[in-house]
C-alpha atoms as a PDB file:
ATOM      1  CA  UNK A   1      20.016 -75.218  -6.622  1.00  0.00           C
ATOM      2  CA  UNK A   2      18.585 -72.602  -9.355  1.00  0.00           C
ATOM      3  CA  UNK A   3      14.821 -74.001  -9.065  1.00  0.00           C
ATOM      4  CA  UNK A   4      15.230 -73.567  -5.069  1.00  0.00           C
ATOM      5  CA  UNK A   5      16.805 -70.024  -4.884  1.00  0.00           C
ATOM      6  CA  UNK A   6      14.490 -68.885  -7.445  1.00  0.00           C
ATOM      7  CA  UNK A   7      11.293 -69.736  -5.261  1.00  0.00           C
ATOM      8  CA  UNK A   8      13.395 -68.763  -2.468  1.00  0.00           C
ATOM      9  CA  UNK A   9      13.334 -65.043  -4.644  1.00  0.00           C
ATOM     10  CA  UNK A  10       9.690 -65.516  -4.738  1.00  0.00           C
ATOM     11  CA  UNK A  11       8.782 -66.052  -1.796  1.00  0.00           C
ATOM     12  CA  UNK A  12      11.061 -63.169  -0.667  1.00  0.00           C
ATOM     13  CA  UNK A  13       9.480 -61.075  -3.846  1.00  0.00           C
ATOM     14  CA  UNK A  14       6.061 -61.650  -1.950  1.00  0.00           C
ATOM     15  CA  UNK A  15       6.758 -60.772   1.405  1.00  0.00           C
ATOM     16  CA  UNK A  16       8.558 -57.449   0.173  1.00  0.00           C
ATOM     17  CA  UNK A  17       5.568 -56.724  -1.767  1.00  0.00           C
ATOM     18  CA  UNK A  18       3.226 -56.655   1.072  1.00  0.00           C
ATOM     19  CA  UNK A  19       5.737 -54.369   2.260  1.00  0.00           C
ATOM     20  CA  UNK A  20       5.796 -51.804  -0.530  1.00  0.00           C
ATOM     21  CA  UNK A  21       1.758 -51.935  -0.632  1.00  0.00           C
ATOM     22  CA  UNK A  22       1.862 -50.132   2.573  1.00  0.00           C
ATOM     23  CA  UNK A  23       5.143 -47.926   1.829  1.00  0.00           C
ATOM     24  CA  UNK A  24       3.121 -46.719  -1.212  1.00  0.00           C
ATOM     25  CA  UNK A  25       0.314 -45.826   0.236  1.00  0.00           C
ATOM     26  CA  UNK A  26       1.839 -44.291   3.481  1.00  0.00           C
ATOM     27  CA  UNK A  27       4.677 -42.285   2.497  1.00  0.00           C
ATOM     28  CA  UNK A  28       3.077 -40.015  -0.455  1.00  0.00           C
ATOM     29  CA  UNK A  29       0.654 -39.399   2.500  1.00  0.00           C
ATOM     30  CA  UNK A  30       3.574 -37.971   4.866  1.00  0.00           C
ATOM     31  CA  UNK A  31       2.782 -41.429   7.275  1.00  0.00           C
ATOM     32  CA  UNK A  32       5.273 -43.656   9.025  1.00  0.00           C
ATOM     33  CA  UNK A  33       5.417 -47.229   7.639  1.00  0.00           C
ATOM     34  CA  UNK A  34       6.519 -48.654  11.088  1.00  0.00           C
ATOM     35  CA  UNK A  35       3.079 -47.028  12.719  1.00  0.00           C
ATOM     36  CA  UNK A  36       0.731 -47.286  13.490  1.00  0.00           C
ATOM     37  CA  UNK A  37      -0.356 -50.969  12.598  1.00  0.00           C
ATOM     38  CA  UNK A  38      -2.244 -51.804   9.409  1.00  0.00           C
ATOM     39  CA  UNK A  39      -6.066 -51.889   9.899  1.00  0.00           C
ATOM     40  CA  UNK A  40      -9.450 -51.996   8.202  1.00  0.00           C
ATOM     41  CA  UNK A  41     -10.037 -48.240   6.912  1.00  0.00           C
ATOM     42  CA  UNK A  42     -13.609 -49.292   7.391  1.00  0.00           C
ATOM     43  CA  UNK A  43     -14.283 -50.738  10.856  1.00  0.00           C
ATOM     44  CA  UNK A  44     -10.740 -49.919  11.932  1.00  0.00           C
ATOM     45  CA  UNK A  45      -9.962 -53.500  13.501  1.00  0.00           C
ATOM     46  CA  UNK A  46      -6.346 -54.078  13.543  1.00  0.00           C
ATOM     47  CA  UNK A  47      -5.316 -56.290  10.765  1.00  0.00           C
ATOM     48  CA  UNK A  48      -4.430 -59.919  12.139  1.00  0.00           C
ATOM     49  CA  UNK A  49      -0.740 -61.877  11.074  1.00  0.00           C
ATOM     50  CA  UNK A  50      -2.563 -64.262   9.543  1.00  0.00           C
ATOM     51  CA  UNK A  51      -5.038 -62.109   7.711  1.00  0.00           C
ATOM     52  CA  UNK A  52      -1.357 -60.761   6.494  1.00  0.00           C
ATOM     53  CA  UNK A  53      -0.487 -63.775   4.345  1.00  0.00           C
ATOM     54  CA  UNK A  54       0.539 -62.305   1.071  1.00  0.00           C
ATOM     55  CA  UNK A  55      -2.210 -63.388  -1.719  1.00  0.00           C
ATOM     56  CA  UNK A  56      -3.269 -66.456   0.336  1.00  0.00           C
ATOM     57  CA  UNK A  57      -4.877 -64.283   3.270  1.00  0.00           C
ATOM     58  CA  UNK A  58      -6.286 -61.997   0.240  1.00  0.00           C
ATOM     59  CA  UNK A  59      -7.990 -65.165  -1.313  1.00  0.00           C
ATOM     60  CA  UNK A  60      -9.187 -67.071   1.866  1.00  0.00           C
ATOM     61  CA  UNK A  61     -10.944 -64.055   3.017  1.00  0.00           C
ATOM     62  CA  UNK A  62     -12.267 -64.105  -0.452  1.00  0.00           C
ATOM     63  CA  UNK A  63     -11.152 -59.836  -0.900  1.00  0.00           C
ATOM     64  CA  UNK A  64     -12.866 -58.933   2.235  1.00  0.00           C
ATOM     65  CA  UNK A  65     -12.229 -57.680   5.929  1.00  0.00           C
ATOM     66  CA  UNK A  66     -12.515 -60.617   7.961  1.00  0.00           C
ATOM     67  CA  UNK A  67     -14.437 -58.059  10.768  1.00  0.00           C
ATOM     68  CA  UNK A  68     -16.940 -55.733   8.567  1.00  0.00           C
ATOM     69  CA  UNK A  69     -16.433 -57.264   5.165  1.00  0.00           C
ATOM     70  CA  UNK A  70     -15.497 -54.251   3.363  1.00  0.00           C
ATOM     71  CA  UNK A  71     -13.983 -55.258  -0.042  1.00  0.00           C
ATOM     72  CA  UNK A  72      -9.621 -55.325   0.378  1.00  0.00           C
ATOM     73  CA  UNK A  73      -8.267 -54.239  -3.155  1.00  0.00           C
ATOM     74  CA  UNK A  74      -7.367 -56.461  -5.456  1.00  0.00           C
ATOM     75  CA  UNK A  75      -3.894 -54.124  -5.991  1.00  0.00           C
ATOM     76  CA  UNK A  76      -2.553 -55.901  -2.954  1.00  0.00           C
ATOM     77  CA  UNK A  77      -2.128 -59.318  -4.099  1.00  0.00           C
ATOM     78  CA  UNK A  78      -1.010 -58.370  -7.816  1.00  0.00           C
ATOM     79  CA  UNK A  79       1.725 -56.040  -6.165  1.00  0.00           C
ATOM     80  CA  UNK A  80       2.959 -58.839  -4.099  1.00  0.00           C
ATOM     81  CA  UNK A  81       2.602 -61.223  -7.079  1.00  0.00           C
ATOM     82  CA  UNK A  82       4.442 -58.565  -9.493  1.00  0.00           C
ATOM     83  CA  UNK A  83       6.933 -58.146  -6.869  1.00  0.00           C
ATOM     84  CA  UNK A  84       7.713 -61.635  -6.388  1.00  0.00           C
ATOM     85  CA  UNK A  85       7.810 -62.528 -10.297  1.00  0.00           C
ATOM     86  CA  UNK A  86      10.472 -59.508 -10.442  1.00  0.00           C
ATOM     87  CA  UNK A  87      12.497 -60.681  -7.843  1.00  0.00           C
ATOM     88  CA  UNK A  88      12.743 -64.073  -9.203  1.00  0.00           C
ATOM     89  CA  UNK A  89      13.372 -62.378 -13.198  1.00  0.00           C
ATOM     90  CA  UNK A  90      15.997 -60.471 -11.036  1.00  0.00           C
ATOM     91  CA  UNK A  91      18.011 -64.030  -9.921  1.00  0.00           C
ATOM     92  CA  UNK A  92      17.752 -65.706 -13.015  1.00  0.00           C
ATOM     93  CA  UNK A  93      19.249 -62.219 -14.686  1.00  0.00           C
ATOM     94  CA  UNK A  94      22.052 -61.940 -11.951  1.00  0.00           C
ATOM     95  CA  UNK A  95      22.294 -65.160 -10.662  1.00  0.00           C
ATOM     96  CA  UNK A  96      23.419 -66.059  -7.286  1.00  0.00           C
ATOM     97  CA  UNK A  97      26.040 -63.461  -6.916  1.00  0.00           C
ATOM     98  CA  UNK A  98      27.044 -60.639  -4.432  1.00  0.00           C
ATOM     99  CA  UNK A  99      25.590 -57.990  -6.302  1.00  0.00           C
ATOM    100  CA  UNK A 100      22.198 -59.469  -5.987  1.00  0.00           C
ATOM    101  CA  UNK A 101      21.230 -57.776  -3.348  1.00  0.00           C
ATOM    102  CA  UNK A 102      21.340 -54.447  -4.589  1.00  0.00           C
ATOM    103  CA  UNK A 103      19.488 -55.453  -7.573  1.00  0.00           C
ATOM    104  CA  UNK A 104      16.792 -57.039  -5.258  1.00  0.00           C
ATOM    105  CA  UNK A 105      16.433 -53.465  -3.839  1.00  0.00           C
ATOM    106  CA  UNK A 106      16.831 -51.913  -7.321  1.00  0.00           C
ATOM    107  CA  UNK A 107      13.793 -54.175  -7.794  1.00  0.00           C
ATOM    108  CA  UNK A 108      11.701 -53.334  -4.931  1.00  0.00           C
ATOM    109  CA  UNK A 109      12.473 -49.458  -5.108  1.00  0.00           C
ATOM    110  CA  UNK A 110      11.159 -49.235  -8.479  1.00  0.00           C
ATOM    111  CA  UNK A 111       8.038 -51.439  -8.155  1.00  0.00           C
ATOM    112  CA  UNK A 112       6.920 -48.713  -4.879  1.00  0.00           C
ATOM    113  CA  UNK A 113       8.039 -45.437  -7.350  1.00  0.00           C
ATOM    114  CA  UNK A 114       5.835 -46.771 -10.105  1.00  0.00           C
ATOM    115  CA  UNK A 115       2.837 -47.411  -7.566  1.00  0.00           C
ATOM    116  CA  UNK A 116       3.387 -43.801  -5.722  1.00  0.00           C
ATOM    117  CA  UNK A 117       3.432 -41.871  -9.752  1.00  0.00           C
ATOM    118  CA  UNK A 118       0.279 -43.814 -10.657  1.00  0.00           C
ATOM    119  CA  UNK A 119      -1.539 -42.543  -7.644  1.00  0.00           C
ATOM    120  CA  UNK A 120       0.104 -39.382  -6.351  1.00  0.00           C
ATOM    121  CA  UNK A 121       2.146 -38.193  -9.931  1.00  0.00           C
ATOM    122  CA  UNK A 122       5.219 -38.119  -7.412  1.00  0.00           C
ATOM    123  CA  UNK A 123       8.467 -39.788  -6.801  1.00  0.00           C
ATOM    124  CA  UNK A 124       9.031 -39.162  -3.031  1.00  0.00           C
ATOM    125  CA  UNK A 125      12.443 -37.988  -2.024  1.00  0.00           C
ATOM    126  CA  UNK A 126      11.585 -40.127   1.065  1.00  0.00           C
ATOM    127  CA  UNK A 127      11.642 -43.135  -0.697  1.00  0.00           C
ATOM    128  CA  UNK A 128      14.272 -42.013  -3.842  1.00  0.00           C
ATOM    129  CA  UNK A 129      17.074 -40.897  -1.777  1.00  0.00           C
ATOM    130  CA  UNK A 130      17.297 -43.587   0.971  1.00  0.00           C
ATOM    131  CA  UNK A 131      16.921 -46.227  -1.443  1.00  0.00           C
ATOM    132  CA  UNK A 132      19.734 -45.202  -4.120  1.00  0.00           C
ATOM    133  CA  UNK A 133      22.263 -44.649  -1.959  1.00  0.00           C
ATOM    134  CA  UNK A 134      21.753 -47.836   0.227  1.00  0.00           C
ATOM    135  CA  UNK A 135      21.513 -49.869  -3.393  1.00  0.00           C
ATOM    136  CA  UNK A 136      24.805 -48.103  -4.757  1.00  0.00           C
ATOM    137  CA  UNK A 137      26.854 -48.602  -1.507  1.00  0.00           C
ATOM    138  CA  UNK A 138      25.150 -52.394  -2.006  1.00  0.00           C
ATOM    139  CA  UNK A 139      25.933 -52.684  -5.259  1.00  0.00           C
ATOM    140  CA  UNK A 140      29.695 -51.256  -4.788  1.00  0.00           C
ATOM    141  CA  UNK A 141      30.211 -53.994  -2.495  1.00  0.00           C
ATOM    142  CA  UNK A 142      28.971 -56.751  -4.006  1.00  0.00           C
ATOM    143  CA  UNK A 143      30.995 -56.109  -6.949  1.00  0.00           C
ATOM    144  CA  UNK A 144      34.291 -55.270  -4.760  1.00  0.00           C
ATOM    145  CA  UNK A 145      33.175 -58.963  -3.431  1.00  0.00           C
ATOM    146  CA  UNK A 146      32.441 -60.476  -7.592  1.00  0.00           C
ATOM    147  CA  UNK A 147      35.953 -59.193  -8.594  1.00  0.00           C
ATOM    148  CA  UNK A 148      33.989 -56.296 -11.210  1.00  0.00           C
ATOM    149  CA  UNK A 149      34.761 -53.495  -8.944  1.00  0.00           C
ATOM    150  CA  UNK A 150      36.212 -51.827 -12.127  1.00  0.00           C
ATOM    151  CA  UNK A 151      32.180 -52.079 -13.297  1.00  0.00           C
ATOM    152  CA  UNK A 152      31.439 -49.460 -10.709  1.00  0.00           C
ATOM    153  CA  UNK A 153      32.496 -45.960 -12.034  1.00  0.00           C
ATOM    154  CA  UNK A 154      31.470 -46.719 -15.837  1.00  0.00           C
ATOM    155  CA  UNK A 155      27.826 -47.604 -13.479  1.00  0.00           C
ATOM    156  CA  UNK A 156      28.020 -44.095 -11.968  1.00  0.00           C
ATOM    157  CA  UNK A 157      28.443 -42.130 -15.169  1.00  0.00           C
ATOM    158  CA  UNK A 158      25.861 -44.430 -16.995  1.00  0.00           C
ATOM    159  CA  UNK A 159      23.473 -42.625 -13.847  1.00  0.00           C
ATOM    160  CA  UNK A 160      25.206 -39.131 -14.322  1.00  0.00           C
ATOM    161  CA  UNK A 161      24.526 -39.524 -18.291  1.00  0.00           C
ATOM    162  CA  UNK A 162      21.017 -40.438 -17.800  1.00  0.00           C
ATOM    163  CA  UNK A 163      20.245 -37.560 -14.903  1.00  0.00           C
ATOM    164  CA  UNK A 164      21.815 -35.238 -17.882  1.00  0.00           C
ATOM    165  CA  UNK A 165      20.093 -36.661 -20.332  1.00  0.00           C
ATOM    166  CA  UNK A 166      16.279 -36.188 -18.699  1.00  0.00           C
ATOM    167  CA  UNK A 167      17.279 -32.696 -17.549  1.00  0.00           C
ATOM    168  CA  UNK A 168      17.956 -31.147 -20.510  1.00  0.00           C
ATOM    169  CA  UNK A 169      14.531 -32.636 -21.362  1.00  0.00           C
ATOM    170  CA  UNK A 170      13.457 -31.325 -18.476  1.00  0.00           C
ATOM    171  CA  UNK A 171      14.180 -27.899 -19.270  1.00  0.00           C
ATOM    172  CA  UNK A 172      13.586 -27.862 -23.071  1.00  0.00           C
ATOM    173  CA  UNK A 173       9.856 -28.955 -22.006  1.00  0.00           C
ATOM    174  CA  UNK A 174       9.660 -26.323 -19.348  1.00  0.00           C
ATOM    175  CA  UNK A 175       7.671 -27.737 -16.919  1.00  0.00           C
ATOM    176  CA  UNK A 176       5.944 -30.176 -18.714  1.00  0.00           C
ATOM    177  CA  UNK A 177       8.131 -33.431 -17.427  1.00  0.00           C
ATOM    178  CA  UNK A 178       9.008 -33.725 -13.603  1.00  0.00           C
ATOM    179  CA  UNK A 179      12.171 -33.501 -11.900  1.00  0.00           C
ATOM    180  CA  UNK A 180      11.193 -36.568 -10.206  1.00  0.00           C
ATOM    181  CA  UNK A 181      12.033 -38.137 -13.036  1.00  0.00           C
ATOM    182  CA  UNK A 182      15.518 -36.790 -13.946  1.00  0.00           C
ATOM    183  CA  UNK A 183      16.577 -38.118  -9.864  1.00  0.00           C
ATOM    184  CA  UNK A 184      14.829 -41.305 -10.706  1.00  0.00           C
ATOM    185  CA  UNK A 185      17.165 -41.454 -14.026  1.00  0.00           C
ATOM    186  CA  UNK A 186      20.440 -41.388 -11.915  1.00  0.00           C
ATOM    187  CA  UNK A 187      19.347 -45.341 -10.253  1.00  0.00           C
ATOM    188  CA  UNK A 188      17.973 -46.051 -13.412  1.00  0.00           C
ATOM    189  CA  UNK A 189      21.089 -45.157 -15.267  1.00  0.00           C
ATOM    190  CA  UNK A 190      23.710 -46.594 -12.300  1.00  0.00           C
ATOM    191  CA  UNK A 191      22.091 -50.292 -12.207  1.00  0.00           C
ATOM    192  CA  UNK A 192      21.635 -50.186 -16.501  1.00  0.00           C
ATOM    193  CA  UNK A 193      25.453 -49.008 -17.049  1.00  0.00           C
ATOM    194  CA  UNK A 194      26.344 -51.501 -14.624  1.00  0.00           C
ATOM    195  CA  UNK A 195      25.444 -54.680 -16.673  1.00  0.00           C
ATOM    196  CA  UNK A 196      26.966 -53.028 -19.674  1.00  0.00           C
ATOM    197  CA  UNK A 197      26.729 -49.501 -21.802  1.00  0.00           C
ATOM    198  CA  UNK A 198      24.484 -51.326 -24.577  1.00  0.00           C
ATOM    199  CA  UNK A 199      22.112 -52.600 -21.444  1.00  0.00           C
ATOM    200  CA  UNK A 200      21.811 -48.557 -20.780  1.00  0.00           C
ATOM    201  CA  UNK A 201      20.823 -47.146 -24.131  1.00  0.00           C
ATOM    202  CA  UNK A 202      18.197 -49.975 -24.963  1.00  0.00           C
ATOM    203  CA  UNK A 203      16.829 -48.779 -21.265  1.00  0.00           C
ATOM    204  CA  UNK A 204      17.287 -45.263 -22.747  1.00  0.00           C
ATOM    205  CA  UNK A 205      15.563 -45.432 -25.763  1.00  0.00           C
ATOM    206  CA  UNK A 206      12.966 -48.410 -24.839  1.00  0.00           C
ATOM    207  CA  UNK A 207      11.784 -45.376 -21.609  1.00  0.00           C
ATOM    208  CA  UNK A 208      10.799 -43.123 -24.478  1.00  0.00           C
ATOM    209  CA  UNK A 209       9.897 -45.316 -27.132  1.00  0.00           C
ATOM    210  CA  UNK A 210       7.005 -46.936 -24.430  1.00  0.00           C
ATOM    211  CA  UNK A 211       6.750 -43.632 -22.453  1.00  0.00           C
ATOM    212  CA  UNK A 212       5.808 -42.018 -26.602  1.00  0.00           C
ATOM    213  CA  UNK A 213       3.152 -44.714 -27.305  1.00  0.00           C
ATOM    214  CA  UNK A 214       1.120 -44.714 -24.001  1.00  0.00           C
ATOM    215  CA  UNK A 215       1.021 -40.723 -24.027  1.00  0.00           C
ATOM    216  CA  UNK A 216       0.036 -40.949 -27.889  1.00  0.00           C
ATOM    217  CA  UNK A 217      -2.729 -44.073 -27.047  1.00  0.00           C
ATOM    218  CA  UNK A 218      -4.103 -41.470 -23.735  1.00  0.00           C
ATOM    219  CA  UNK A 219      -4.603 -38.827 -26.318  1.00  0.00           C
ATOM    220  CA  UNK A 220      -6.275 -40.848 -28.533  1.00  0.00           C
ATOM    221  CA  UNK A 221      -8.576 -42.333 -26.311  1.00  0.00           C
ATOM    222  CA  UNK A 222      -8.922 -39.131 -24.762  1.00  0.00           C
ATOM    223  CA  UNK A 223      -8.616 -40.127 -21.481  1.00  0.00           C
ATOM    224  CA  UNK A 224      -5.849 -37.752 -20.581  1.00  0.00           C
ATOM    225  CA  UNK A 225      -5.526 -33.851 -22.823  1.00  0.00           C
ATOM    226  CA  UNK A 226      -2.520 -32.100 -24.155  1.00  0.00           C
ATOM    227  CA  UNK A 227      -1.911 -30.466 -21.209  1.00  0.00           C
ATOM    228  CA  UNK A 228      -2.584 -32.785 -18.681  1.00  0.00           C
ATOM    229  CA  UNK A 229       0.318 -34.207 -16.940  1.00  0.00           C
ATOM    230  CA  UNK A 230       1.267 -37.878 -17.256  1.00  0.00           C
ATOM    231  CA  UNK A 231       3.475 -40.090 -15.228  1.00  0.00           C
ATOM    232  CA  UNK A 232       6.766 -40.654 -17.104  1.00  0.00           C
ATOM    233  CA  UNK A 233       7.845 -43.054 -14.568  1.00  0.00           C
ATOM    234  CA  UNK A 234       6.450 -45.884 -15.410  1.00  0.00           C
ATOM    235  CA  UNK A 235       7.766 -45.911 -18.816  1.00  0.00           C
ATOM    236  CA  UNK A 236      10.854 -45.237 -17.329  1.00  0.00           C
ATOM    237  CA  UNK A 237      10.577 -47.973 -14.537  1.00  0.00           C
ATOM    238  CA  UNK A 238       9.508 -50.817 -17.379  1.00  0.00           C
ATOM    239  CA  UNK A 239      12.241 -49.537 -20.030  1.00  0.00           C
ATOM    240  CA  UNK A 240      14.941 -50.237 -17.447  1.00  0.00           C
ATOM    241  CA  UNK A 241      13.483 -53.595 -16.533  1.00  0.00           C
ATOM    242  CA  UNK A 242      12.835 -54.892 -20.194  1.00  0.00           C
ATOM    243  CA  UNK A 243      16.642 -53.355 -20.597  1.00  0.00           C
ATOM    244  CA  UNK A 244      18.194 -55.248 -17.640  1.00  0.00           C
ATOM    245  CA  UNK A 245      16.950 -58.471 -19.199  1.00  0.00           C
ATOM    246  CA  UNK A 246      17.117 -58.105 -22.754  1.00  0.00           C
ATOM    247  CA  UNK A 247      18.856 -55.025 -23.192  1.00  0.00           C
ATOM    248  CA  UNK A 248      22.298 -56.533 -24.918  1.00  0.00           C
ATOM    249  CA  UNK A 249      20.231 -58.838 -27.272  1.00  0.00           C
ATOM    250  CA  UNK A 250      18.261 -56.233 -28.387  1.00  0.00           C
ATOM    251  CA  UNK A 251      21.160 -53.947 -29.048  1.00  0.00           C
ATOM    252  CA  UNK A 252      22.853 -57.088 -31.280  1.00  0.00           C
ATOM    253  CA  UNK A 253      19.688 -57.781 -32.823  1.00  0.00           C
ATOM    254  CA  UNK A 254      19.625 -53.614 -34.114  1.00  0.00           C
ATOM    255  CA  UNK A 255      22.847 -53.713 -35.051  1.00  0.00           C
ATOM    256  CA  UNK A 256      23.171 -56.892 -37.046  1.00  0.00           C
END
């Protein structure tokens, strides 16, 4: 039952991360993601269902439109692959329970915010504010349906600490960390506190401790200056996943 609703995750994972190629892509741009239909930005044929295939249309087609043969991204199929190897880390984390769900989305929300700082240095209120208050009502259901409904308001001030906590960073940097980020911290902080308070500080200090070594390794490498801005949402993003996983053996392992 485990081996079949984790590929059942993947599989879902994959789907949801063809998905959240075009959400990224679309909504930093001010499109809809319901219109109109995908196509070619080349030739502008309308992309076919089964040229839609997540990674197995990418690899038949060999990376190319099937109508002008302009070269298709390789960022597609890794973001469905990435998506559907987080969805499955996701159910073997959670396991089959009612709070799933919301952690699914948790998943999936992330994964399009880290694509959309990369490329646009934003974290759209379009996608931010839908998404965290459909995955809190979620995830204050599923664990009214667990039985860990008490969980729920030591989750909500884990978020409120972590908003606080990137704010007043915020404005002791003055201007040099986005705002963005501090909304992004309250999901972060709700779905972290949730599992447990030690699952939120090793999310806490793992954001800044990878956030502090790829700013420093930029610099070095000089591929970004001191006063160029650089994503912090990423770092965040990664700190909450390696967290949500490992978080509590990490925190035992400091500790003892």
């Amino acid at each position: 039952m485990t081996a079949f609703s984790a590929v059942v995750a993947g599989l879902l994972g994959l789907v949801i991360g063809s998905f959240l190629n075009v959400v990224a892509y679309r909504v930093p741009l001010g499109k809809s993601v319901a219109s109109p239909p995908s196509a070619c930005p080349q030739c502008g044929h309308r992309i076919r269902w089964y040229d839609n295939i997540p990674i197995v249309s990418w690899v038949l087609l060999r990376g190319r439109c099937r109508d002008c043969g302009t070269g298709i991204s390789v960022r597609y199929p890794v973001v469905e692959a990435a998506t559907g190897v987080l969805f499955v880390a996701i159910y073997l984390v959670m396991g089959l329970s009612w709070v799933l769900p919301a952690y699914l989305l948790f998943g999936a929300t992330t994964m399009v915010l880290v694509l959309t700082d990369l490329d646009h240095k934003r974290i759209p209120n379009r996608i931010l504010y839908p998404a965290t208050a459909t995955a809190v009502v979620l995830l204050t259901a599923g664990a009214a349906a667990d039985g860990t409904l008490p969980d729920v308001p030591r989750a909500l001030a884990g978020g409120g600490i972590y908003f606080g906590l990137l704010l007043l960073v915020a404005l002791l940097a003055r201007g040099g960390f986005g705002m963005g980020d501090v909304k992004l911290a309250f999901l972060l902080g709700t779905f972290l506190a949730f599992r447990s308070w030690e699952t939120l500080w090793a999310g806490v200090f793992l954001a800044f401790l990878i956030g502090g070594g790829v700013s420093l390794l930029l610099l070095i490498t000089r591929r970004k200056g001191r006063k160029d801005a650089i994503p912090f949402g990423p770092p965040l993003i990664l700190g909450a996943w390696v967290a949500l996983a490992w978080g509590d053996a990490l925190v035992s392992w400091y500790l003892g």
